[in-house]
Protein backbone atom coordinates (compact mmCIF):
# COMPACT_ATOMS: atom_id res chain seq x y z
CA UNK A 1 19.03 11.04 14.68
CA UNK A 2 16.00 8.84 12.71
CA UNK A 3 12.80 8.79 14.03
CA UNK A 4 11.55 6.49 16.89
CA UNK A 5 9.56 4.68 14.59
CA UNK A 6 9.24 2.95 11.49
CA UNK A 7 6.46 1.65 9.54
CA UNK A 8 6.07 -0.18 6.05
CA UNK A 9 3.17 -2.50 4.56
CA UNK A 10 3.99 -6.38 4.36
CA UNK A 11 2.63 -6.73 1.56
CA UNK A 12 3.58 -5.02 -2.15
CA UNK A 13 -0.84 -3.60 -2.62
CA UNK A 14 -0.90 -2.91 -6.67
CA UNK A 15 -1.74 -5.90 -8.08
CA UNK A 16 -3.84 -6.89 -4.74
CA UNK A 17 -5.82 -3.79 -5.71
CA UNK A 18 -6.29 -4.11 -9.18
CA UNK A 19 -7.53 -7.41 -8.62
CA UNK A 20 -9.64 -6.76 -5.93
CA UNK A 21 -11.46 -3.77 -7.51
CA UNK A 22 -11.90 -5.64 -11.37
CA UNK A 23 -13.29 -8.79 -9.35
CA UNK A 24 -15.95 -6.63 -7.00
CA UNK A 25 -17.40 -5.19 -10.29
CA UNK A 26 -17.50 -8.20 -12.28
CA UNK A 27 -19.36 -9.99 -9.20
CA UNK A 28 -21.63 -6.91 -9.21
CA UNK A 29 -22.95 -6.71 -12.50
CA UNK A 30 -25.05 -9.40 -12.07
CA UNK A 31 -26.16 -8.68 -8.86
CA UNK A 32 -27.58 -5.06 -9.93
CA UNK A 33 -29.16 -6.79 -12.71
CA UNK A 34 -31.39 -8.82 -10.46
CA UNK A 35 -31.70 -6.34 -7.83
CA UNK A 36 -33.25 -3.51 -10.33
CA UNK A 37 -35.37 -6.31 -11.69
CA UNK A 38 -36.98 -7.00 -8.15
CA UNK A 39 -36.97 -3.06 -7.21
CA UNK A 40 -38.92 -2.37 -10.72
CA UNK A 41 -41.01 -5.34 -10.20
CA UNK A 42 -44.75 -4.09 -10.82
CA UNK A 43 -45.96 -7.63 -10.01
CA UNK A 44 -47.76 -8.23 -13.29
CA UNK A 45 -45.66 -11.12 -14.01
CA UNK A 46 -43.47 -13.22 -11.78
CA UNK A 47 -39.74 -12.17 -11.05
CA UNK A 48 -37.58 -13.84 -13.85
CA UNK A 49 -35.31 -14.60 -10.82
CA UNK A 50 -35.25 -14.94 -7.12
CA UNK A 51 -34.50 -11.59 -5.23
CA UNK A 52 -32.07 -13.96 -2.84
CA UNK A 53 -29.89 -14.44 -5.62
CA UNK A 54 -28.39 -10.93 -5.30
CA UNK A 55 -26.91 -12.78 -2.17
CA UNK A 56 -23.93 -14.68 -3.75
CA UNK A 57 -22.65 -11.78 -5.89
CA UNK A 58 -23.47 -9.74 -3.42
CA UNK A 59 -20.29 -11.93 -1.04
CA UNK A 60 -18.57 -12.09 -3.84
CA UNK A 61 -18.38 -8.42 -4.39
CA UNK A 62 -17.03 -7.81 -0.88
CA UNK A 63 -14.64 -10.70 -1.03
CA UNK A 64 -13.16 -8.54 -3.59
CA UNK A 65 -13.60 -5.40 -2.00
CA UNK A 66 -11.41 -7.38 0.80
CA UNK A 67 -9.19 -8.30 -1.29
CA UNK A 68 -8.54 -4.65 -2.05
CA UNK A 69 -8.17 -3.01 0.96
CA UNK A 70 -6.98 -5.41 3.53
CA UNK A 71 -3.16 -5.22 4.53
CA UNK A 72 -0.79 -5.24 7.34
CA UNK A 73 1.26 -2.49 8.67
CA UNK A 74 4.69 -3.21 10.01
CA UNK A 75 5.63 -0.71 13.20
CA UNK A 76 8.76 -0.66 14.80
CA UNK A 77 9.46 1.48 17.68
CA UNK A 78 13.05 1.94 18.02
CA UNK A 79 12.82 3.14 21.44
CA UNK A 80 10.66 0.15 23.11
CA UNK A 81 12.50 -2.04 20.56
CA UNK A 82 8.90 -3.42 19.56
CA UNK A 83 7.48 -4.60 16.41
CA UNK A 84 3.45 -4.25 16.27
CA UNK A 85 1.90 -5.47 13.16
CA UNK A 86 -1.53 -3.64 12.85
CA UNK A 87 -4.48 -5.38 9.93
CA UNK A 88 -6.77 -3.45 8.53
CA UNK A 89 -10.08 -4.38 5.64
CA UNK A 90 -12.08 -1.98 4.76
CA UNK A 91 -10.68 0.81 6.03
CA UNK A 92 -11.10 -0.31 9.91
CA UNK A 93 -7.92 -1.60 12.06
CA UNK A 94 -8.91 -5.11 12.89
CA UNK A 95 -6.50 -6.80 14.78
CA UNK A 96 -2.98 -5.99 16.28
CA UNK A 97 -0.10 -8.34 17.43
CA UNK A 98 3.06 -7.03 19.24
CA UNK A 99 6.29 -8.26 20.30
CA UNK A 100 8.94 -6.97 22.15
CA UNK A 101 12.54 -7.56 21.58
CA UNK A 102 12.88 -10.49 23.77
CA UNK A 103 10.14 -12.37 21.98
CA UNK A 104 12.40 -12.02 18.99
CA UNK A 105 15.06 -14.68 18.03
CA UNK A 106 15.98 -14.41 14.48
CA UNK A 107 14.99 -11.88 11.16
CA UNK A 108 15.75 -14.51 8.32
CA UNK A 109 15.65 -13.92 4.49
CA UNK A 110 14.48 -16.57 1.90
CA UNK A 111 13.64 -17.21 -1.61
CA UNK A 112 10.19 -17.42 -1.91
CA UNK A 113 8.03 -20.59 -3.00
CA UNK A 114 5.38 -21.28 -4.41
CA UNK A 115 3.20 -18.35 -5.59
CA UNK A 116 5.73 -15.63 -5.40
CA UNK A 117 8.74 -18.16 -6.51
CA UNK A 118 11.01 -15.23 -8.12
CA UNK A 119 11.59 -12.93 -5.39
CA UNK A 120 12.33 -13.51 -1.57
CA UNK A 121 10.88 -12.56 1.91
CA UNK A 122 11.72 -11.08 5.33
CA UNK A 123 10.75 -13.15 8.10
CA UNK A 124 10.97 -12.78 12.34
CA UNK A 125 10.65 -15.32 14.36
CA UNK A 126 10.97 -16.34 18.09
CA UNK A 127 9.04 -18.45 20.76
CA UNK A 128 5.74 -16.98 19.13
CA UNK A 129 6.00 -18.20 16.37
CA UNK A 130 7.04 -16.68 12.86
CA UNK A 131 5.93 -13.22 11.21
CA UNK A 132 6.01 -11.77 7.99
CA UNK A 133 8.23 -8.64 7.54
CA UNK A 134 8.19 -7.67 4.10
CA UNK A 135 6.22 -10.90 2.04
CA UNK A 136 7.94 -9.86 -1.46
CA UNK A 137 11.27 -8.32 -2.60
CA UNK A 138 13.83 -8.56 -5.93
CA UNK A 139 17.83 -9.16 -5.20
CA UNK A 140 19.16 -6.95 -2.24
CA UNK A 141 17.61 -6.84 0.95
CA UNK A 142 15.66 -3.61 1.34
CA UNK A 143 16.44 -0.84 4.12
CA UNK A 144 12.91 -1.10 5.83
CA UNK A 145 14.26 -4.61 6.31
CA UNK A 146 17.83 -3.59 7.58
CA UNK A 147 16.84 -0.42 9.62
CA UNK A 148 14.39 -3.27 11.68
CA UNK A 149 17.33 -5.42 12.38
CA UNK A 150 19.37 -2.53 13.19
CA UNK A 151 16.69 -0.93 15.93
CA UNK A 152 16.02 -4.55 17.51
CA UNK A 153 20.09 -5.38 17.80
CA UNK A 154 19.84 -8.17 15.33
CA UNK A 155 21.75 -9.41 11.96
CA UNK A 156 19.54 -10.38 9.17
CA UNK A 157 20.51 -13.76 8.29
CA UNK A 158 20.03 -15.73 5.08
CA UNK A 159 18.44 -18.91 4.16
């Protein structure tokens, strides 16, 4: 008997990470700079810069730090016959959607476009509108994707 629920991220995170991380500590660099500049400042001479200018790098730094960490988690409960998704930055759970089978039309498969162009994506749609399941997969459709189906009574179709 499987478990009552399943749970995957929508989104493959390595590369999300990596970029994330490398672009927080490039925007930092120059933010310490001019922060231990204005925390050493004896007031001799005036500040070669303005202590606000930390700001932008500062944003920028967290705007990477977002990119690293936020994602969405795909639940399904096989007994309610529910999908939530769940987002979370940072570490914190900021926002959940759910829907429950009869909100649910269609799971639909196709090639990607655009930024992703060489693999494909799982999709669910229905009178709310349309989801992502799984934003990025190579070739055969993966089980996460067919065990969904499966617990909501559906067929994956193709595009």
């Amino acid at each position: 008997m499987p478990e009552s629920t399943l749970s995957y991220v929508t989104e493959p995170r390595g590369l999300a990470i990596a970029f994330g991380v490398f672009f927080a500590c490039v925007a930092l660099v120059p933010t310490t700079i001019v922060a231990v500049q204005f925390f050493t400042w004896t007031g001799e001479k005036s500040l070669p810069t303005d202590p606000f200018s930390v700001i932008p790098g500062f944003l920028l730094a967290l705007w990477g730090g977002w990119l690293a960490t936020h994602h969405q988690r795909v639940t399904v409960d096989r007994n309610a016959r529910s999908l939530t998704w769940v987002s979370y930055a940072f570490g914190l759970q900021l926002r959940t959607v759910s829907w429950q089978r009869d909100e649910i039309v269609s799971i639909r498969v196709a090639r990607n476009r655009g930024v992703k162009p060489g693999g494909y994506s799982a999709q669910v749609s229905g009178p709310l509108g349309t989801r992502t399941l799984l934003g990025y997969f190579q070739r055969s459709i993966p089980t996460d994707i067919r065990d969904t189906a499966r617990a909501l009574g559906l067929e994956v179709e193709r595009d």
